[in-house]
Protein backbone atom coordinates (compact mmCIF):
# COMPACT_ATOMS: atom_id res chain seq x y z
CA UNK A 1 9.06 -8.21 -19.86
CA UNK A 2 11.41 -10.92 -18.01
CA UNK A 3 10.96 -8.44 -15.23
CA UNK A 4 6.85 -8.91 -14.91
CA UNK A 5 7.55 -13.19 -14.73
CA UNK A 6 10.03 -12.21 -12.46
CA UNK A 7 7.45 -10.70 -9.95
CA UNK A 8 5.36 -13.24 -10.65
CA UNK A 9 7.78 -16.36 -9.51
CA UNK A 10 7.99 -17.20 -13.05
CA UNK A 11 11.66 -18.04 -14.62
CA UNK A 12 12.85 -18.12 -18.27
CA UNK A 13 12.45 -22.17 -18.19
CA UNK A 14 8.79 -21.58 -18.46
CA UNK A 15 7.46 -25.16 -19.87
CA UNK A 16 6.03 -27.68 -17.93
CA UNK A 17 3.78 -30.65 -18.70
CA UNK A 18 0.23 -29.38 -18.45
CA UNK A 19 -1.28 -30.48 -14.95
CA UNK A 20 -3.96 -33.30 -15.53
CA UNK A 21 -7.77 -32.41 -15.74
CA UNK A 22 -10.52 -33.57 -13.15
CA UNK A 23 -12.72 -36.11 -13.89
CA UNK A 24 -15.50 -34.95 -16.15
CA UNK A 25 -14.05 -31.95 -17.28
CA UNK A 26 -12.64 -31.83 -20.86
CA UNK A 27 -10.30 -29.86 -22.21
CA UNK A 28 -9.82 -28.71 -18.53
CA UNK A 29 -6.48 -26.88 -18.34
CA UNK A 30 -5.56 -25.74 -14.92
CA UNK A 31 -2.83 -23.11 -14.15
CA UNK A 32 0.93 -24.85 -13.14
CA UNK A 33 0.63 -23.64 -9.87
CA UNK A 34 -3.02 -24.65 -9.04
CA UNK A 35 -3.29 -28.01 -10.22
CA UNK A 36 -5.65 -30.59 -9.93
CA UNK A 37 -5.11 -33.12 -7.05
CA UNK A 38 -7.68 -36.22 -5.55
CA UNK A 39 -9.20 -35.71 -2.25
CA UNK A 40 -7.73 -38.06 -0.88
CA UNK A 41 -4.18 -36.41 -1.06
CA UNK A 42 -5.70 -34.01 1.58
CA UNK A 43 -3.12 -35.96 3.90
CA UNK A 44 -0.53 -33.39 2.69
CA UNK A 45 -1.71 -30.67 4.90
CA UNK A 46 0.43 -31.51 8.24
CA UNK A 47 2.45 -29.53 10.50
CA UNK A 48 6.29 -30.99 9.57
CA UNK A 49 8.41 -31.35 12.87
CA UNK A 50 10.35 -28.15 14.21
CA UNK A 51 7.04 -26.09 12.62
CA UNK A 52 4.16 -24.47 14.35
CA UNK A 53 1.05 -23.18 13.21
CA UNK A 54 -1.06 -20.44 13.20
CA UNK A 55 -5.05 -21.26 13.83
CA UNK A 56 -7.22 -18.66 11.93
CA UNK A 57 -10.63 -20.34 12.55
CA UNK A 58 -11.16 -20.80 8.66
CA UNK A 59 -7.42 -20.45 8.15
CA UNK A 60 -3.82 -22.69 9.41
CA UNK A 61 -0.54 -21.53 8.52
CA UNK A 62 2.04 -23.83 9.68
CA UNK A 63 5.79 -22.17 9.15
CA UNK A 64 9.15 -22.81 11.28
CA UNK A 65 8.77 -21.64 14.63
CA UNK A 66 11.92 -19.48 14.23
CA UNK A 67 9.96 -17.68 11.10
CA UNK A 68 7.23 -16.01 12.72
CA UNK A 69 8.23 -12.46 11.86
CA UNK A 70 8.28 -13.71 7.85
CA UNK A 71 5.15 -15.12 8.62
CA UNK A 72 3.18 -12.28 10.38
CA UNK A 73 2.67 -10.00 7.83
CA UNK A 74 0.41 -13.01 6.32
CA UNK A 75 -1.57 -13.71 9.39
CA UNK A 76 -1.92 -9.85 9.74
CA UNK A 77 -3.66 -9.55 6.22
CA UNK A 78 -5.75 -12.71 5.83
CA UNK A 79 -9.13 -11.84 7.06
CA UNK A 80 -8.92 -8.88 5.37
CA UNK A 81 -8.13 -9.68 1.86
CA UNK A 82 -10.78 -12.90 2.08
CA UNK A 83 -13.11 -9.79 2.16
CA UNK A 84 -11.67 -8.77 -0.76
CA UNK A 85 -11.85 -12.05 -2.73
CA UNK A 86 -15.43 -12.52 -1.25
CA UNK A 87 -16.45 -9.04 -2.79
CA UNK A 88 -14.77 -9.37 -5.81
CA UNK A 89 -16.27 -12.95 -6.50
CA UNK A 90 -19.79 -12.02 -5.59
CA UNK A 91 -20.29 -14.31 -2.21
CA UNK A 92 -18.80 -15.78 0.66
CA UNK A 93 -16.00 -18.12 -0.03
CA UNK A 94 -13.30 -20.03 2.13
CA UNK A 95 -15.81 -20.57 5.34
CA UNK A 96 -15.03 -22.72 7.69
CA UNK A 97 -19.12 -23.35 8.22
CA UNK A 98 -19.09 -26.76 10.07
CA UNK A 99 -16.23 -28.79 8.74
CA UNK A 100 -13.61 -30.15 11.28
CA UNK A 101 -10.93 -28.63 9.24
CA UNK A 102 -10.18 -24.81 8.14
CA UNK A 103 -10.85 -24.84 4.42
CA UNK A 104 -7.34 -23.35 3.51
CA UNK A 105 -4.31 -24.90 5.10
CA UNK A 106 -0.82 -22.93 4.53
CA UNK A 107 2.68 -25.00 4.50
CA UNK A 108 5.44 -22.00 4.63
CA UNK A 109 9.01 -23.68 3.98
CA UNK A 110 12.00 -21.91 4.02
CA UNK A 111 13.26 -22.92 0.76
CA UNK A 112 11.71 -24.15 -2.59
CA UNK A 113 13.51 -27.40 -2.00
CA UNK A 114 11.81 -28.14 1.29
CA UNK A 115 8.57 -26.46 -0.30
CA UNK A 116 9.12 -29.60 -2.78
CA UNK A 117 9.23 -32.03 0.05
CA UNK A 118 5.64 -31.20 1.41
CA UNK A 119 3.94 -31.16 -1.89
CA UNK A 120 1.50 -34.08 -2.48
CA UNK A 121 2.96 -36.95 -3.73
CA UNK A 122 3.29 -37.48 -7.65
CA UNK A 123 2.37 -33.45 -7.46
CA UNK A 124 5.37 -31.41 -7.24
CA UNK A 125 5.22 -27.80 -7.46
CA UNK A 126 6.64 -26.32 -11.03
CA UNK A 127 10.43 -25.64 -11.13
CA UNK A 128 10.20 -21.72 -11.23
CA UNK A 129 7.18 -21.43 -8.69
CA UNK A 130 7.74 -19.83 -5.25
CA UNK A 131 4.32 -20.79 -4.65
CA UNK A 132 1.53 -23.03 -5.80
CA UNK A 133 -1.98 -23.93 -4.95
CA UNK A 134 -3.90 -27.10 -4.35
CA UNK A 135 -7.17 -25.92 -4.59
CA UNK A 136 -8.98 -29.09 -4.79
CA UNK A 137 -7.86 -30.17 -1.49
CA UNK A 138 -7.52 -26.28 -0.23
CA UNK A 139 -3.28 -26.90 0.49
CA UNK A 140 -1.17 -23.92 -0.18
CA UNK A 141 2.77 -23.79 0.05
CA UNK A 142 5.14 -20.82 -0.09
CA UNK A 143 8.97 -20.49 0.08
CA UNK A 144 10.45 -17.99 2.10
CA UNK A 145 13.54 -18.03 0.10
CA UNK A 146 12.91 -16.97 -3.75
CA UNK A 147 13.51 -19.52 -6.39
CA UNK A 148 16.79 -18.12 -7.78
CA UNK A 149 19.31 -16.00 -5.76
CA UNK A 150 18.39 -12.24 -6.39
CA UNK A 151 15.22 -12.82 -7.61
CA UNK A 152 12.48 -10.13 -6.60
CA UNK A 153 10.48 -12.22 -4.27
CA UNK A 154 7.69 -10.50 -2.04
CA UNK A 155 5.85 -13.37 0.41
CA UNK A 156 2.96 -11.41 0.49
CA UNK A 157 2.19 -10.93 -3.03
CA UNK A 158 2.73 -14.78 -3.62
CA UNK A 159 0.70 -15.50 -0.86
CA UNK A 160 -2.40 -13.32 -2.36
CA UNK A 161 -2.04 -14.69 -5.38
CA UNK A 162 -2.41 -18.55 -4.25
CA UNK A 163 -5.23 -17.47 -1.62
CA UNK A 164 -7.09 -16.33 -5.10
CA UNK A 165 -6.37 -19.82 -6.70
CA UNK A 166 -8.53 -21.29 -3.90
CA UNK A 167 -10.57 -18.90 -3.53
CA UNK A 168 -11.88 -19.18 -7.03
CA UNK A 169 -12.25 -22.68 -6.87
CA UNK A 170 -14.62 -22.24 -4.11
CA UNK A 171 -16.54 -20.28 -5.65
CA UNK A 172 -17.16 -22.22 -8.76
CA UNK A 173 -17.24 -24.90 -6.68
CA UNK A 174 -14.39 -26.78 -8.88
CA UNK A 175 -16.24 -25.86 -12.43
CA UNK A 176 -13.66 -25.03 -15.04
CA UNK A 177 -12.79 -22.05 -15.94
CA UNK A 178 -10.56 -20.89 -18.88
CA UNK A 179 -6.69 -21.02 -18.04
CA UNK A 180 -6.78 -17.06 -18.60
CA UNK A 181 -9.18 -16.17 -16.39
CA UNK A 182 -7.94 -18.16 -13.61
CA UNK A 183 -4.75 -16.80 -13.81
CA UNK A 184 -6.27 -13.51 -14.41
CA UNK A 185 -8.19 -13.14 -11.43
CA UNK A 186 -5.43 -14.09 -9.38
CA UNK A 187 -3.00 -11.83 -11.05
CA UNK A 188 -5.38 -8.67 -10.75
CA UNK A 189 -6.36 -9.41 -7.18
CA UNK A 190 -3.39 -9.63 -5.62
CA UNK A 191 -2.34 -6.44 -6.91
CA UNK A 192 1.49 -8.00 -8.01
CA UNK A 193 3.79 -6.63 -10.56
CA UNK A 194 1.42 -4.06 -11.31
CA UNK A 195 4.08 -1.49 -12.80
CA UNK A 196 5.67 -4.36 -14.98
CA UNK A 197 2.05 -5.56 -16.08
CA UNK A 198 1.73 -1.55 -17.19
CA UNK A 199 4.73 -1.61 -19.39
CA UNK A 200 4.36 -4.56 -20.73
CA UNK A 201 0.72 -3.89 -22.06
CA UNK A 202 1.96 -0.88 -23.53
CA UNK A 203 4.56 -2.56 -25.52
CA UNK A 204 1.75 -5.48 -26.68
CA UNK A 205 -0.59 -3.17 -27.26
CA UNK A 206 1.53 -0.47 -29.58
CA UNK A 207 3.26 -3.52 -31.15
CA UNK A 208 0.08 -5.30 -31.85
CA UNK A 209 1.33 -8.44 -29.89
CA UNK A 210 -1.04 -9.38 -28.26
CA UNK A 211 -2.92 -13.01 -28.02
CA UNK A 212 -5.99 -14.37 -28.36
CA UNK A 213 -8.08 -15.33 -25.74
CA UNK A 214 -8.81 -18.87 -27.49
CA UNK A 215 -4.87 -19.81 -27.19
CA UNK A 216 -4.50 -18.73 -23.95
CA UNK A 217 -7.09 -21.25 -22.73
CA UNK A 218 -6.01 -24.07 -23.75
CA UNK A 219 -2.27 -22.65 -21.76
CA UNK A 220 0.24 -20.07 -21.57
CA UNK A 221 3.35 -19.73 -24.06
CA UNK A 222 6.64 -21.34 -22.95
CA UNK A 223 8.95 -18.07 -24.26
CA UNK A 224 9.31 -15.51 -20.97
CA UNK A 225 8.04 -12.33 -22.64
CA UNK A 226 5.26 -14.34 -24.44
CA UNK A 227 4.32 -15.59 -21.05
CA UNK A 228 4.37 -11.99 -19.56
CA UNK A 229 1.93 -10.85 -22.31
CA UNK A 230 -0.28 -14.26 -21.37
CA UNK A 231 -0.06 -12.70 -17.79
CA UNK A 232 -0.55 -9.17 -18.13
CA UNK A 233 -3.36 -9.67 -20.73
CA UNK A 234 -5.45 -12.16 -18.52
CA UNK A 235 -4.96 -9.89 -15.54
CA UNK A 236 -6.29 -6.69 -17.69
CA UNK A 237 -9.22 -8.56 -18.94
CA UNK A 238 -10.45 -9.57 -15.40
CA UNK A 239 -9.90 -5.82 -14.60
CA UNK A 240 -12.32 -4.72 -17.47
CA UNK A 241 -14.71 -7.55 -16.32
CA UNK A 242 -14.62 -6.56 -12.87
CA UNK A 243 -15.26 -2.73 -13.86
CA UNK A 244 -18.06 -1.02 -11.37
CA UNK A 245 -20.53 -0.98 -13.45
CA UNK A 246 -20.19 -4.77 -14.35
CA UNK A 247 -19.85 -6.31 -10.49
CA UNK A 248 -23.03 -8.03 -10.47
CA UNK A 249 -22.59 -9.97 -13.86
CA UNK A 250 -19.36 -11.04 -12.67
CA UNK A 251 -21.08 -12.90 -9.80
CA UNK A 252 -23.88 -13.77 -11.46
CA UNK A 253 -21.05 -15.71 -14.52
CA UNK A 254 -19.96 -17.51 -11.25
CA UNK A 255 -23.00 -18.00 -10.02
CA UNK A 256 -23.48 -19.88 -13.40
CA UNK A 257 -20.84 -22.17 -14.00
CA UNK A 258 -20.77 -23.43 -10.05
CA UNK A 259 -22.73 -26.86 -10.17
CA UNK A 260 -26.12 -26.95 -8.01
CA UNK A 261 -28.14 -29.91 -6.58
CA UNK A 262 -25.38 -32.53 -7.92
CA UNK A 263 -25.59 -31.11 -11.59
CA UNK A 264 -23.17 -29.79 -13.13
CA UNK A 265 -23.45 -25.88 -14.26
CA UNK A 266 -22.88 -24.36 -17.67
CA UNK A 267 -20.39 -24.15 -19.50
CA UNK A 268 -18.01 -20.97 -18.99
CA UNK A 269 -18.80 -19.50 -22.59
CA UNK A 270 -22.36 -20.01 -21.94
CA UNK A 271 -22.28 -18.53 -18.61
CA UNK A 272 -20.22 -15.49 -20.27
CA UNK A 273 -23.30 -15.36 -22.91
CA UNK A 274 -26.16 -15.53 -20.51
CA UNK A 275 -24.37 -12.76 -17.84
CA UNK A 276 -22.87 -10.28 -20.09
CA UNK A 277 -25.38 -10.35 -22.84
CA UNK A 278 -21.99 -10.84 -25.35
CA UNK A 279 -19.75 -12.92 -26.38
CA UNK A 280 -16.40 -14.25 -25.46
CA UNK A 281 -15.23 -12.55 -29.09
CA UNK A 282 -17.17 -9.67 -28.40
CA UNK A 283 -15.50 -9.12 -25.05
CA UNK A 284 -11.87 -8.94 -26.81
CA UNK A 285 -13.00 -6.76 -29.31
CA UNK A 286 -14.13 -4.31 -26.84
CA UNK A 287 -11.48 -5.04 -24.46
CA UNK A 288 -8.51 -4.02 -26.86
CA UNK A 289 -10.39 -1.20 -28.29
CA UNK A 290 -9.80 -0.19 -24.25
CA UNK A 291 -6.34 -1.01 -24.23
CA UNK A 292 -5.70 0.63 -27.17
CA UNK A 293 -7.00 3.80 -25.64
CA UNK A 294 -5.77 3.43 -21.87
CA UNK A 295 -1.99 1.84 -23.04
CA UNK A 296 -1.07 4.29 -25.78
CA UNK A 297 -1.62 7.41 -23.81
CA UNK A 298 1.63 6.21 -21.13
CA UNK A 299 4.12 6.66 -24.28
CA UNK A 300 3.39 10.27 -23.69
CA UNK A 301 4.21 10.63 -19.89
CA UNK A 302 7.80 10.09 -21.35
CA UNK A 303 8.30 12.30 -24.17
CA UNK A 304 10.68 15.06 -23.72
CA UNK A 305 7.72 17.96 -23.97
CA UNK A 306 6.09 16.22 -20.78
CA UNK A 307 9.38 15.87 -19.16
CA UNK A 308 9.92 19.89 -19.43
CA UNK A 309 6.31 20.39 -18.81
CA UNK A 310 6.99 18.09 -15.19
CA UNK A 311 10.14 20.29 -14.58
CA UNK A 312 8.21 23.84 -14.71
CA UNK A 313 5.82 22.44 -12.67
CA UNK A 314 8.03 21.74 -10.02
CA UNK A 315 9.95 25.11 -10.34
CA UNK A 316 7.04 26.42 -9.99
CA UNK A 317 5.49 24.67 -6.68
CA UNK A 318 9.34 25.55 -5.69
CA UNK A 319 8.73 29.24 -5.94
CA UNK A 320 5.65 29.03 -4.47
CA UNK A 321 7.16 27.38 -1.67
CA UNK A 322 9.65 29.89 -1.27
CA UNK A 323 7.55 32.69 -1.85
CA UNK A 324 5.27 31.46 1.23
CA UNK A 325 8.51 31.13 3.84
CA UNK A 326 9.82 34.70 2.13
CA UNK A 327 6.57 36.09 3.59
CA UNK A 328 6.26 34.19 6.84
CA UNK A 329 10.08 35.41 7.81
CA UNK A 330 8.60 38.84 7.17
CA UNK A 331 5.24 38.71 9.37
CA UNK A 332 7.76 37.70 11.95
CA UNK A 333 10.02 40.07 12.15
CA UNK A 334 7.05 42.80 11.81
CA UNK A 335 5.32 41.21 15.33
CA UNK A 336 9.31 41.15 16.63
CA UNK A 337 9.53 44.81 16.04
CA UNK A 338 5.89 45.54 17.09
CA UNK A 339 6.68 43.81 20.67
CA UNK A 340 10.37 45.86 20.75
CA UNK A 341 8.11 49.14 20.49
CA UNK A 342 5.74 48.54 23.36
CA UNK A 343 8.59 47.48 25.19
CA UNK A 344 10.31 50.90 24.81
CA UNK A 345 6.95 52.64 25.11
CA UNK A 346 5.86 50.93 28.28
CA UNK A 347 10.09 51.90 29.57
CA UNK A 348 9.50 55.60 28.84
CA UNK A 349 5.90 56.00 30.88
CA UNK A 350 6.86 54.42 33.50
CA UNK A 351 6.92 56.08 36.87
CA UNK A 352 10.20 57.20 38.52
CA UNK A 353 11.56 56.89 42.19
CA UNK A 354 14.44 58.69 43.39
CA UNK A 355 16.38 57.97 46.27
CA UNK A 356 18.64 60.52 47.05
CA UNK A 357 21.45 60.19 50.07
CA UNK A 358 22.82 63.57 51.25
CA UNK A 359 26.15 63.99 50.88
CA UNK A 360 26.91 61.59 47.87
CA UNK A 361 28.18 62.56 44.52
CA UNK A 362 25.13 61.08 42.94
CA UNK A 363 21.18 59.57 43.45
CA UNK A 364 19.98 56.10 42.86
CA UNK A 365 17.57 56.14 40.86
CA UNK A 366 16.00 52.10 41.13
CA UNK A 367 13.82 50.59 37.93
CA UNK A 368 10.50 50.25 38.77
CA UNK A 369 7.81 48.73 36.15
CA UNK A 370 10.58 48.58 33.69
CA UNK A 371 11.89 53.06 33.82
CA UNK A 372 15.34 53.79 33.09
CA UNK A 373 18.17 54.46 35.95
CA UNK A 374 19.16 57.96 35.79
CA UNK A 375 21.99 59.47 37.92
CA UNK A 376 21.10 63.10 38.93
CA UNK A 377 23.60 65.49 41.13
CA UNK A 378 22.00 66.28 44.62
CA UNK A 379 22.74 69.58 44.58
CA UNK A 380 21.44 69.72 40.97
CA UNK A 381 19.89 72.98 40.44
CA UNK A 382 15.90 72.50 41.27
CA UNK A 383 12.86 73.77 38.97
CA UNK A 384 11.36 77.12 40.01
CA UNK A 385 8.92 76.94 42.86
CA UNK A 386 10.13 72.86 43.39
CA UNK A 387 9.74 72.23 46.90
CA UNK A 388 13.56 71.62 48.56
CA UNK A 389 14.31 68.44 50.06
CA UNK A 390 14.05 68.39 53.68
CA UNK A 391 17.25 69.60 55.45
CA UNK A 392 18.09 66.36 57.86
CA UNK A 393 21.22 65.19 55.91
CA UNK A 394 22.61 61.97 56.63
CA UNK A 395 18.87 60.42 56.68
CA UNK A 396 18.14 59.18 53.09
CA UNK A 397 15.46 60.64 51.15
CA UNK A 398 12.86 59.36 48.97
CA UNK A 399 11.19 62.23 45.97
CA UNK A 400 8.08 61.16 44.36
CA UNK A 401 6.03 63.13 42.72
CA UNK A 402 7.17 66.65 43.68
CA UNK A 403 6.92 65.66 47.20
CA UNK A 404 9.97 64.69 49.30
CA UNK A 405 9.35 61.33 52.37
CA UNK A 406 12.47 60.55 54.58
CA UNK A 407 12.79 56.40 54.81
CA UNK A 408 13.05 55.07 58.13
């Protein structure tokens, strides 16, 4: 399970001091690595000397000028994967509409150190983060360099993941949100650690380990494979919320909590009510009963009957594979000896000239549309009632046909 915080820039040393709430907004937990900042710490997003910066129209990334190709594969993806946060949240969000400055401004550093250094002030990022999220004020900061030497780090991922952060804020327009379903959505939408997030369902969910939704609000567990069930869960339950069929009460819950006209919107448990037709309970209950029947099938993928089952299926695409070359060698050498044939037919009915010189021991006899050379004795003895070659010797002679033509 270390593995799944390990994708997720998460290290053993898990606790921090929980980030302080926005005015207004009680018992509002944010996640570590999208805290809550004052506007008026917007002064953070700059472009540090020996940095340049990329201008997206709603979008800035400023990164060291000699760290463009780390950088591109970020600028490459943005626009597209807004569309994907914009989908999956039911509207619009990160528009740069008429403001002066891009809505999401993007600080990559080289190291977390120097990620430290550009973080508001009095906000630091968390100790194992290789990326965090100032949503309130629409600042993001990555680390090229991962946290600890070795550690999996992919810039992309991290960079989804924040983007999401942000991108949720917007569209609640700052509402709160429960701690699991922030870090849920960003989780599930960036598509990280999805293999670890597998595994380590399966284990929660054939242990029975896994938590309720009402602790993980309030924060995640300080122990590293506690927190990689916090993760994994949150991320699965934003996956069963997100589900086809449910797309439009999704948006509509957001829709819900985002405040309108200068009043504040419901709260998220009565937005959940009013949207799903459920409950917050109810939606566990159901939601395990799905785990329980998508998670315990994977045990069986590695039993040794599937294993053997896998291997004769493979032996047997093998065969069929070499059963279908075995057959294409053999409808080539059949055309191969079909083409030899006509070769040799077209060599026997072809038409033959003989030149014949008087006085040599033999006749040239020359190839013509692809006969055989044959050597014949002049004074050969000639078929019965042949006509005889003409009797000027020394003066080459050409037969054809029964007929006899002196060349000049």
């Amino acid at each position: 399970m270390v593995l799944l915080l390990v994708g997720l820039g998460v290290s053993s040393a898990f606790a921090e001091p929980e980030a302080s709430a926005p005015p207004g907004t009680q018992g509002y937990v944010p996640p570590h690595d999208a805290p809550h900042v004052p506007p008026e710490l917007v002064a953070a997003r700059r472009v540090p000397p020996g940095f340049t910066s990329y201008q997206g129209g709603w979008l800035t990334i400023v990164y060291p000028v000699a760290m463009r190709d780390k950088v591109q594969p970020l600028i490459a993806e943005a626009d597209s994967f807004r569309k994907v946060l914009s989908t999956s949240l039911g509207r619009p969000v990160l528009l740069a509409g008429d403001k002066k400055e891009p809505p999401v401004w993007v600080i990559v550093a080289r190291s977390p150190v120097e990620m430290v250094s550009f973080a508001p002030d009095g906000y630091p990022p968390p100790a194992y983060a290789s990326g965090v999220a100032y949503s309130s004020i629409g600042l993001v900061l990555l680390t090229i360099d991962p946290v600890s030497p070795g550690q999996p780090h992919v810039l992309e991922e991290v960079f989804r993941h924040e983007l999401a952060h942000v991108a949720l804020y917007d569209a609640v327009g700052g509402a709160h949100v429960p701690r699991w379903f922030n870090e849920g959505f960003a989780v599930h939408v960036s598509g990280e650690s999805s293999l670890a997030r597998l595994q380590t369902l399966w284990v929660s969910t054939v242990g029975n380990t896994l938590i309720p939704l009402s602790t993980l609000d309030n924060g995640f567990p300080a122990d590293s494979d506690r927190a990689a069930v916090a993760y994994a869960q949150s991320a699965d339950i934003v996956r069963y919320l997100l589900r086809k069929q449910d797309t439009e009460r999704f948006g509509s819950l957001l829709e819900r909590v985002r405040p309108r006209a200068g009043k504040p919107g419901q709260p998220f448990e009565a937005a959940f009510n009013d949207a799903y037709g459920t409950s917050l309970s109810q939606l566990e209950f159901e939601w395990r009963a799905d785990a329980a029947k998508r998670y315990t099938f994977w045990p069986v993928l590695f039993s040794g009957g599937f294993v053997w089952a896998g291997a004769l299926v493979l032996f047997g695409l093998a065969w069929r594979r070499r059963r279908k070359h075995h057959h294409e060698t053999l409808a080539r050498w059949e055309r191969e000896e079909a083409e030899e044939d006509r070769r040799r037919a077209l060599a026997q009915n072809a038409v033959r000239v003989h030149i014949v010189v008087p006085g040599a021991e033999s006749s040239i006899a020359l190839r013509e549309m692809g006969s055989e050379i044959d050597t014949e004795e002049v004074d050969e003895e000639r078929p019965s009632g042949e006509m005889a070659p003409p009797s000027d010797r020394g003066v080459p002679k050409v037969r054809h046909e029964g007929s006899w033509y002196t060349l000049h």
